[in-house]
C-alpha atoms as a PDB file:
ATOM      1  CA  UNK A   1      73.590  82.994 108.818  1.00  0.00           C
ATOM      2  CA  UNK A   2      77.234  83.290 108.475  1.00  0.00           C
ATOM      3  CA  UNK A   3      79.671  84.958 110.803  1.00  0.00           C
ATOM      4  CA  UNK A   4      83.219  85.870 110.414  1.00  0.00           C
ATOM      5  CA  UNK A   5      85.612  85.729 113.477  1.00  0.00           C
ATOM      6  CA  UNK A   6      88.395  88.301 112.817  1.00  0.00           C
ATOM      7  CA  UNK A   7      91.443  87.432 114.731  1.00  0.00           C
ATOM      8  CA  UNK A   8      94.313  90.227 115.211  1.00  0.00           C
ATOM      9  CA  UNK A   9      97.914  88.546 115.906  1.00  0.00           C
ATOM     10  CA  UNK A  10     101.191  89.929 116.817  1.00  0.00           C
ATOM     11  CA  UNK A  11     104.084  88.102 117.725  1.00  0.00           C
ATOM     12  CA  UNK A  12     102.483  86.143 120.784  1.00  0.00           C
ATOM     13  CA  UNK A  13     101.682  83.313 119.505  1.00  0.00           C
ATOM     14  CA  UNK A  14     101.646  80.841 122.249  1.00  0.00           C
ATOM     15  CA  UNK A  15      97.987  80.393 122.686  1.00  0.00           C
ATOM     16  CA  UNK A  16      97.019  80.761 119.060  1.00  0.00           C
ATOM     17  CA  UNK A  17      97.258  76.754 118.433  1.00  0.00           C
ATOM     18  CA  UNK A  18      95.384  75.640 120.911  1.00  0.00           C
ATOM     19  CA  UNK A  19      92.858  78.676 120.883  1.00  0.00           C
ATOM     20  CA  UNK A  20      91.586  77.981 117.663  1.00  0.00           C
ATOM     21  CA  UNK A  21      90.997  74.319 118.321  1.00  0.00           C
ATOM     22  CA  UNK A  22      88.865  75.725 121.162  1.00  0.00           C
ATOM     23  CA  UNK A  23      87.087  78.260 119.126  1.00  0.00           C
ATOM     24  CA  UNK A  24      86.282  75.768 116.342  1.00  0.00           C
ATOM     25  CA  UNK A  25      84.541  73.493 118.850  1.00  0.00           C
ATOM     26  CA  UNK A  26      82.589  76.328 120.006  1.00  0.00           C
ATOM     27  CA  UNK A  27      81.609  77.154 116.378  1.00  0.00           C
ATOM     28  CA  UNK A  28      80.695  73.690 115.397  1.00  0.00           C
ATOM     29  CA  UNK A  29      78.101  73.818 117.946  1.00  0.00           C
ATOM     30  CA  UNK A  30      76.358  76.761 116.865  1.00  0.00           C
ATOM     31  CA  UNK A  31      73.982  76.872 113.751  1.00  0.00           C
ATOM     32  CA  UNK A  32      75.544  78.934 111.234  1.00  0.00           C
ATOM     33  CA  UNK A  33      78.210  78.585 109.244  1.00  0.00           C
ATOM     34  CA  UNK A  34      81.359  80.825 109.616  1.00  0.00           C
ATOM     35  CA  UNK A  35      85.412  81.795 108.809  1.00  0.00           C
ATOM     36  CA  UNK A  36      87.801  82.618 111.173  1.00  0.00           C
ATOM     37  CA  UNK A  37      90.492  85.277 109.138  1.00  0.00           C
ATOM     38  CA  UNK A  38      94.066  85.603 111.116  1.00  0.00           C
ATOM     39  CA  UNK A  39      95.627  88.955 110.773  1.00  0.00           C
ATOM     40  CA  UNK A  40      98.905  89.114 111.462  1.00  0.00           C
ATOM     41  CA  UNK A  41     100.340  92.326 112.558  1.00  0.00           C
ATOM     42  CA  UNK A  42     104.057  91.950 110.976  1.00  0.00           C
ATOM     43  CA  UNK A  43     105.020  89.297 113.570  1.00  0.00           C
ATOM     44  CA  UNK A  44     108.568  87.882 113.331  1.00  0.00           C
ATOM     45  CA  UNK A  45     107.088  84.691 113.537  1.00  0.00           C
ATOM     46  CA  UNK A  46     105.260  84.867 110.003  1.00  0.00           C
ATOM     47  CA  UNK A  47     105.820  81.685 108.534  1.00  0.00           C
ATOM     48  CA  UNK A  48     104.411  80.347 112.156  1.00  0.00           C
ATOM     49  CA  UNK A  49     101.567  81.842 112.288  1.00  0.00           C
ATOM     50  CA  UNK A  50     100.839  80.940 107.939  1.00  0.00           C
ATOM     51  CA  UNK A  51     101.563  77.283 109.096  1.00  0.00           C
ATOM     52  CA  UNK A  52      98.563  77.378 112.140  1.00  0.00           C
ATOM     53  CA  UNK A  53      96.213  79.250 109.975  1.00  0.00           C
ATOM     54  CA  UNK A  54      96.469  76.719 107.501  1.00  0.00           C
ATOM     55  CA  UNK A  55      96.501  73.782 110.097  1.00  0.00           C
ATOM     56  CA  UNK A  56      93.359  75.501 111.641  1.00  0.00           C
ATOM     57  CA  UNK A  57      91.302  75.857 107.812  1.00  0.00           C
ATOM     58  CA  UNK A  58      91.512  79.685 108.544  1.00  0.00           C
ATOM     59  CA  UNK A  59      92.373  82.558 106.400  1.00  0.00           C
ATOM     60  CA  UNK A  60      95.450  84.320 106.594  1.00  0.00           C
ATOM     61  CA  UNK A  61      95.843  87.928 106.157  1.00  0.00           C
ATOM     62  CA  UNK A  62      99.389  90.385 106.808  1.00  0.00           C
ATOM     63  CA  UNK A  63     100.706  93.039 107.288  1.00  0.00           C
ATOM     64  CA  UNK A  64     103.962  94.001 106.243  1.00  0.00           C
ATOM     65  CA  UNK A  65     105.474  96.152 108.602  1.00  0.00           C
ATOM     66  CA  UNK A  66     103.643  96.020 111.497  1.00  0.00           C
ATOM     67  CA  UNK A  67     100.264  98.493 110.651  1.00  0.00           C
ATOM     68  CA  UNK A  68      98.850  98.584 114.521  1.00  0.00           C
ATOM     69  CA  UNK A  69      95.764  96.572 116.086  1.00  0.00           C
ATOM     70  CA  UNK A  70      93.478  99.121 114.577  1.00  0.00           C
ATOM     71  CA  UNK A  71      94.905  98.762 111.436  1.00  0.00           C
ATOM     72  CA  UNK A  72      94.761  94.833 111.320  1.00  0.00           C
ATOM     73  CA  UNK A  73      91.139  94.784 112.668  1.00  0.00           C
ATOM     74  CA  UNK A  74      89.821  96.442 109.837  1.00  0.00           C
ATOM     75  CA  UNK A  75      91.789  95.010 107.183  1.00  0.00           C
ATOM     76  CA  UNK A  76      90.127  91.266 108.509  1.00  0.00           C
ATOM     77  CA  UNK A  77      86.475  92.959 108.981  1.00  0.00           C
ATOM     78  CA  UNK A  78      86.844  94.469 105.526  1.00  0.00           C
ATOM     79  CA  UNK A  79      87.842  90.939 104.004  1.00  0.00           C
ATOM     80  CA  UNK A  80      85.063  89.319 105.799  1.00  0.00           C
ATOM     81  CA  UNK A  81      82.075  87.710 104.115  1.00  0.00           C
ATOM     82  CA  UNK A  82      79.820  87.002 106.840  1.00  0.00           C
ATOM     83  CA  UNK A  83      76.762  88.706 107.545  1.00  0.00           C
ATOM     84  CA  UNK A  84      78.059  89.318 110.979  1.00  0.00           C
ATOM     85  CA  UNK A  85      81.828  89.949 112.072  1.00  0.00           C
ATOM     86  CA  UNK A  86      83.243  89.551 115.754  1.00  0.00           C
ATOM     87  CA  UNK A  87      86.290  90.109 116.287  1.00  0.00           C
ATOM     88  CA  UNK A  88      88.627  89.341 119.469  1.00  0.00           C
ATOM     89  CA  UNK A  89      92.075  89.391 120.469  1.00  0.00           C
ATOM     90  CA  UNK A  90      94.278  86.650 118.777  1.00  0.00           C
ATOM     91  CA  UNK A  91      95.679  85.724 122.152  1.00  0.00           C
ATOM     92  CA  UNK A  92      92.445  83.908 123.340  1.00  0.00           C
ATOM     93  CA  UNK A  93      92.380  86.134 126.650  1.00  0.00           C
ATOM     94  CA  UNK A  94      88.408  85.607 127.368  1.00  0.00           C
ATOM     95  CA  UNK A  95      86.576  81.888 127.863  1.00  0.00           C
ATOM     96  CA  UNK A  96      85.175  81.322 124.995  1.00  0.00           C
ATOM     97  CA  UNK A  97      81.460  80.980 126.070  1.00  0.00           C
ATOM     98  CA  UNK A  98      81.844  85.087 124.784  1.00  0.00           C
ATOM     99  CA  UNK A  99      81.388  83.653 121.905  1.00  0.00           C
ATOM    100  CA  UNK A 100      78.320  81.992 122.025  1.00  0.00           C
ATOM    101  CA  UNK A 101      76.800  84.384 123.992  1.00  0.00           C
ATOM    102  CA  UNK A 102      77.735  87.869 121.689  1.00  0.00           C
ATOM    103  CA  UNK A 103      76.577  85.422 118.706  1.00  0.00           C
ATOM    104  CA  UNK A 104      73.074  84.916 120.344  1.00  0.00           C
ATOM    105  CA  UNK A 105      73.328  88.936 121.418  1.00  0.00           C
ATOM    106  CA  UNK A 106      73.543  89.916 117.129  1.00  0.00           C
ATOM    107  CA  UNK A 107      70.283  88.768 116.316  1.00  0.00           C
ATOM    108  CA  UNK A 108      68.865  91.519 118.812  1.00  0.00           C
ATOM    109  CA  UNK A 109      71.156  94.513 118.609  1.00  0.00           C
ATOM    110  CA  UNK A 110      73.393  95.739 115.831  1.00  0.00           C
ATOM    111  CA  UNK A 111      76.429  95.975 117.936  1.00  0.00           C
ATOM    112  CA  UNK A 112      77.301  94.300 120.652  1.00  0.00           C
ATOM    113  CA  UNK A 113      80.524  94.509 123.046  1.00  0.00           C
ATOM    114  CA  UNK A 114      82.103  92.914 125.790  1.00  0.00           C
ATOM    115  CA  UNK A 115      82.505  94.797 129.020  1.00  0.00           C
ATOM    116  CA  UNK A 116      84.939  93.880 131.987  1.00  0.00           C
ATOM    117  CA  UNK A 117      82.859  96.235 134.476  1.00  0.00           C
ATOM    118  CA  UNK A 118      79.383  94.992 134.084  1.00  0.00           C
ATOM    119  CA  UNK A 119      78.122  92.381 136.964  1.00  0.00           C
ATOM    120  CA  UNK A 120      78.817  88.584 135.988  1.00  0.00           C
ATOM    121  CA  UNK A 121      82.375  89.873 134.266  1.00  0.00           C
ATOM    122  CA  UNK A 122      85.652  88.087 135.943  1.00  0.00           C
ATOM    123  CA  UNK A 123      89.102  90.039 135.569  1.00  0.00           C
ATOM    124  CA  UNK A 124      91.861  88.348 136.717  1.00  0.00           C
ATOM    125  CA  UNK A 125      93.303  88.851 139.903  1.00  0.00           C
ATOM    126  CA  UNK A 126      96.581  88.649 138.706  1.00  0.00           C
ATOM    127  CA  UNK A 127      96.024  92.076 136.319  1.00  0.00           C
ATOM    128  CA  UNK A 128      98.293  94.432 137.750  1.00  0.00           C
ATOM    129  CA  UNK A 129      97.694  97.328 139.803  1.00  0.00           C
ATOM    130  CA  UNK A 130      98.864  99.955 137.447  1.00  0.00           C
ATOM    131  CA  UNK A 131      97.464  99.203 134.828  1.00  0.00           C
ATOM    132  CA  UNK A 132      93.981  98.688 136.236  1.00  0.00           C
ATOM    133  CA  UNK A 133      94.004 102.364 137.601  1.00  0.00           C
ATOM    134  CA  UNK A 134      95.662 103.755 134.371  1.00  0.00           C
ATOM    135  CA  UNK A 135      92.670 101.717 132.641  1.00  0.00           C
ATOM    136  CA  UNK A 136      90.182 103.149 135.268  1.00  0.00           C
ATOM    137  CA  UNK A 137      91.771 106.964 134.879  1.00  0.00           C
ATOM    138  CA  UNK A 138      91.008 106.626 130.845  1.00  0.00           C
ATOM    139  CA  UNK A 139      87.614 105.256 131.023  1.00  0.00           C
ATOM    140  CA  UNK A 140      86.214 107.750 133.024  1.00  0.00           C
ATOM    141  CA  UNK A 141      87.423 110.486 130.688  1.00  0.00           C
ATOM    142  CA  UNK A 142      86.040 108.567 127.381  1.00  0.00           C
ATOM    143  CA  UNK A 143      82.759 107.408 128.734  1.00  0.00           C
ATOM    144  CA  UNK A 144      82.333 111.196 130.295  1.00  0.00           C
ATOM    145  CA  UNK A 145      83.734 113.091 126.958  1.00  0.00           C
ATOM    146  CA  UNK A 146      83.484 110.250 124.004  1.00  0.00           C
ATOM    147  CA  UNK A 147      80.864 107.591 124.353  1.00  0.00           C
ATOM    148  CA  UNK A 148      78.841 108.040 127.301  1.00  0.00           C
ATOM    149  CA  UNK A 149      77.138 105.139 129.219  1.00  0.00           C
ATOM    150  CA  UNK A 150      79.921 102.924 127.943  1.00  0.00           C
ATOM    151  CA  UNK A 151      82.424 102.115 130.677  1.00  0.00           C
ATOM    152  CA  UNK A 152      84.813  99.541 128.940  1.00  0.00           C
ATOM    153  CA  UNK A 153      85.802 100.870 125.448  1.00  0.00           C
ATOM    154  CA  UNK A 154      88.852  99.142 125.262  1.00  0.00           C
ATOM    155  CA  UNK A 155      87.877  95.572 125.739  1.00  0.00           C
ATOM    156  CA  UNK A 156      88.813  93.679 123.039  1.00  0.00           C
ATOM    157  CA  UNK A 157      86.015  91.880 121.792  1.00  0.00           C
ATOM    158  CA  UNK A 158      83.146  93.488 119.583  1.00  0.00           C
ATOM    159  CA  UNK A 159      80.652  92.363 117.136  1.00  0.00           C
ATOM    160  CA  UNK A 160      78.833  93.795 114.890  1.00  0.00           C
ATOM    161  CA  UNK A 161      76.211  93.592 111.622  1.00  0.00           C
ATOM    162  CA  UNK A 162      78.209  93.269 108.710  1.00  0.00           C
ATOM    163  CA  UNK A 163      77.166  96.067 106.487  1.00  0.00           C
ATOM    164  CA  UNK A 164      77.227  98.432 110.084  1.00  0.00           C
ATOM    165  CA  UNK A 165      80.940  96.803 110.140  1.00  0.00           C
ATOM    166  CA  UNK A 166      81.911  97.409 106.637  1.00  0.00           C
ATOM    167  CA  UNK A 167      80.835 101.593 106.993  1.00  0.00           C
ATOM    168  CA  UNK A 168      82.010 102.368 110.729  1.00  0.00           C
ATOM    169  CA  UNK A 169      86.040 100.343 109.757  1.00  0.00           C
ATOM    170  CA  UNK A 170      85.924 102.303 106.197  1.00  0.00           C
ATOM    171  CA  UNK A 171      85.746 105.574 108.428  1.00  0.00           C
ATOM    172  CA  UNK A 172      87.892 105.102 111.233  1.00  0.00           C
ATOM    173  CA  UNK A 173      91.564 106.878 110.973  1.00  0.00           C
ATOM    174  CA  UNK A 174      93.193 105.399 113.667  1.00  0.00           C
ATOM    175  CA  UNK A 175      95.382 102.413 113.791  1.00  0.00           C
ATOM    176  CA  UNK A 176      96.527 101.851 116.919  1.00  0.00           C
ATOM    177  CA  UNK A 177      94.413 100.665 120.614  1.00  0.00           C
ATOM    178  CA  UNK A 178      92.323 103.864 120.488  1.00  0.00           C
ATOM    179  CA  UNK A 179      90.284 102.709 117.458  1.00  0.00           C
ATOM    180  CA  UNK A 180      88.032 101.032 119.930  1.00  0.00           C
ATOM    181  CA  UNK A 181      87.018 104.424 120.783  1.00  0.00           C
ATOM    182  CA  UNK A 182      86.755 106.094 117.641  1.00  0.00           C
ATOM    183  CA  UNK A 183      84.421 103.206 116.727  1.00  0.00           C
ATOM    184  CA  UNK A 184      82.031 103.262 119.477  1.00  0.00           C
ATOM    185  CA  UNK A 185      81.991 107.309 118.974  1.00  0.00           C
ATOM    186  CA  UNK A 186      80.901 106.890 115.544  1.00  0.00           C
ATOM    187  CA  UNK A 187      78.461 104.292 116.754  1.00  0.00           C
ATOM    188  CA  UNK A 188      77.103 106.893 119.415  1.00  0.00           C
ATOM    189  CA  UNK A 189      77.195 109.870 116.313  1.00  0.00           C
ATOM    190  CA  UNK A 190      74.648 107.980 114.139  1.00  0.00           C
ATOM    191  CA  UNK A 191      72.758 106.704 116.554  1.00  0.00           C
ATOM    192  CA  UNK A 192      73.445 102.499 116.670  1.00  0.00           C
ATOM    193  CA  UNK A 193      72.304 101.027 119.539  1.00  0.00           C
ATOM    194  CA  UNK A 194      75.425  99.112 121.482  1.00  0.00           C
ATOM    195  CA  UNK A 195      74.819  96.288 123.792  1.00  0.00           C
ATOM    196  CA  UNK A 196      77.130  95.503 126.472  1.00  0.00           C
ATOM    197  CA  UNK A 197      77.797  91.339 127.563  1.00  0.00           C
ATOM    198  CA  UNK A 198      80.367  90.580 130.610  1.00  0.00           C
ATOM    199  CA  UNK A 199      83.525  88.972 129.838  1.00  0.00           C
ATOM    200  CA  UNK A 200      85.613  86.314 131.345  1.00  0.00           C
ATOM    201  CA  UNK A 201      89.086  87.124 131.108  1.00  0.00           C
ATOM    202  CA  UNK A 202      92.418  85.293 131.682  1.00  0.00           C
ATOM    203  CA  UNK A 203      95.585  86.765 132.648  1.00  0.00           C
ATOM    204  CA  UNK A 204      97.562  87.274 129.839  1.00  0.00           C
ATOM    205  CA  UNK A 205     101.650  86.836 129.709  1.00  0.00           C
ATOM    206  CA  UNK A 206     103.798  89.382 128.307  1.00  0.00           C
ATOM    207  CA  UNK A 207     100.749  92.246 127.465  1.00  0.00           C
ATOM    208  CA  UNK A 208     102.599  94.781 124.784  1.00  0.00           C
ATOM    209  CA  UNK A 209     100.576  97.502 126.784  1.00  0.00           C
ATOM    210  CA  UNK A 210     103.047 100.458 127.858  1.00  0.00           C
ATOM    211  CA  UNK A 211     100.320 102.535 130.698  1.00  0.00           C
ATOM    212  CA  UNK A 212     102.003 105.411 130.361  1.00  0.00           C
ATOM    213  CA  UNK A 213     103.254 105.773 126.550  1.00  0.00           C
ATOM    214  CA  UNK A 214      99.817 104.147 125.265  1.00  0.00           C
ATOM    215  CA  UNK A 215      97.533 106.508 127.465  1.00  0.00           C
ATOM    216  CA  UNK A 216      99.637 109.540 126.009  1.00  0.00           C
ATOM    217  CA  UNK A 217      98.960 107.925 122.798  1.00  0.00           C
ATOM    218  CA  UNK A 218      95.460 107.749 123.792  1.00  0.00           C
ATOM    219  CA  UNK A 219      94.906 111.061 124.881  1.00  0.00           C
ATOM    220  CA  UNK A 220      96.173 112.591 121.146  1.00  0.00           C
ATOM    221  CA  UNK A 221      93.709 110.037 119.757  1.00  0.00           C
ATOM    222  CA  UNK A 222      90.730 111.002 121.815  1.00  0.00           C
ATOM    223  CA  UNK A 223      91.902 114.959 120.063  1.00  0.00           C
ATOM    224  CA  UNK A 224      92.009 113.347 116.819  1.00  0.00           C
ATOM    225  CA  UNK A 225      88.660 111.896 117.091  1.00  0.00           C
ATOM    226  CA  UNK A 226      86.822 115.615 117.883  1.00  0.00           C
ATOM    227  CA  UNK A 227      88.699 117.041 115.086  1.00  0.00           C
ATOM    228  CA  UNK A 228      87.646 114.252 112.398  1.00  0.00           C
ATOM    229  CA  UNK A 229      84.074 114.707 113.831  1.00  0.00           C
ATOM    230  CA  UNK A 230      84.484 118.788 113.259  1.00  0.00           C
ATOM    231  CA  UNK A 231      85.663 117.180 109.693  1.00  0.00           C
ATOM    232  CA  UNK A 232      82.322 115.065 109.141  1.00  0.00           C
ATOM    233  CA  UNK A 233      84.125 112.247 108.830  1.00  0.00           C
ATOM    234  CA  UNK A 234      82.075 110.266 110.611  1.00  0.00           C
ATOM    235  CA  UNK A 235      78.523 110.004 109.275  1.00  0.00           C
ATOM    236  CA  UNK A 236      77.525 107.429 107.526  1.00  0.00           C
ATOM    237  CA  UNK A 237      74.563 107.895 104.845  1.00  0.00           C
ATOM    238  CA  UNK A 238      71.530 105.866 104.980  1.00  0.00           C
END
């Protein structure tokens, strides 16, 4: 078996180095072979980021302006070749036993996902305040309106069969953080099982996250996503 680690980058870059150095141990352990695909957002720091891909035997993948996380996550699951795809946040914010663990999850479930509120998760203490509640205040809306029983939509590592990768990112419409939803809600609209694994997380330096403009930004999304699904943009044929 194959798998294909899809990693999205934009501008922060300090962790990337090191981070894939980890993640190649990890994968060298495990028995399957596998690519790791970089996807850089438009960072400034393009030729940077070309120069540790290269370093690191990964592929590199841009896009030129900046596109949006949503954007860059499909264009790296699209260019995969495994027969299943993971893909995580290119700053390396969870220990990497996720890995291992969401790896050894895919042979059971179709989809699996990490989730920051299920027992045996650790957040870091550090996470501020606001941005917790703000996080908390979304949640409760999507997992009550979009994709119920799911509590953490937004975490940023998912996996998934390949060909169940290839359909959902060839229907999803939006590019920035609120993909994450509209892919779980066309998960929940055809009926794919999702499994749910905790997390470890670090705190992260420097998060691009704006709690108020990105949960407006959010809350037009969620709109979107009930009018593509009045659209029947979402099902995906047998």
């Amino acid at each position: 078996m194959k798998f294909s680690i899809v990693l999205p980058v934009y501008n922060r870059i300090s962790m990337l180095s090191d981070g894939l150095t980890a993640l190649h141990d990890v994968l060298n352990n495990q028995p399957c072979t596998y690519e790791i695909l970089i996807v850089d957002d438009g960072s400034v720091m393009k030729d940077e980021i070309r120069a540790i891909a290269a370093q690191h035997n990964c592929g590199y993948l841009r896009n030129d302006p900046n596109a949006g996380k949503g954007n860059a996550v499909r264009k790296g699951v699209l260019a995969a070749s495994g027969d299943c795809i993971i893909f995580m946040d290119g700053d390396f914010p969870f220990e990497l036993q996720v890995i291992e663990n969401m790896m050894l999850a895919l042979q059971q479930h179709p989809i699996v996902i990490g989730d920051r509120t299920l027992p045996g998760s650790k957040y870091a203490k550090e996470t501020v305040v606001l941005r917790k509640a703000g996080s908390r205040i979304l949640s409760s809306i999507i997992n009550r309106f979009y994709v119920k029983g799911i509590t953490d939509s937004q975490c940023g590592i998912k996996g998934f069969h390949a060909k169940i990768a290839k359909a959902m990112f060839e229907r999803i419409t939006l590019n920035g953080f609120s993909f994450d939803v509209e892919l779980l809600y066309i998960a929940q609209r055809n009926q794919i099982p999702v499994h749910r694994i905790p997390v470890h997380v670090f705190e992260q330096e420097g998060s691009s996250v704006n709690v108020f403009k990105d949960g407006l930004v959010m809350l037009f999304s969620l709109f979107q996503i009930k009018l593509n699904n009045a659209r029947r943009k979402y099902t995906i044929d047998e």
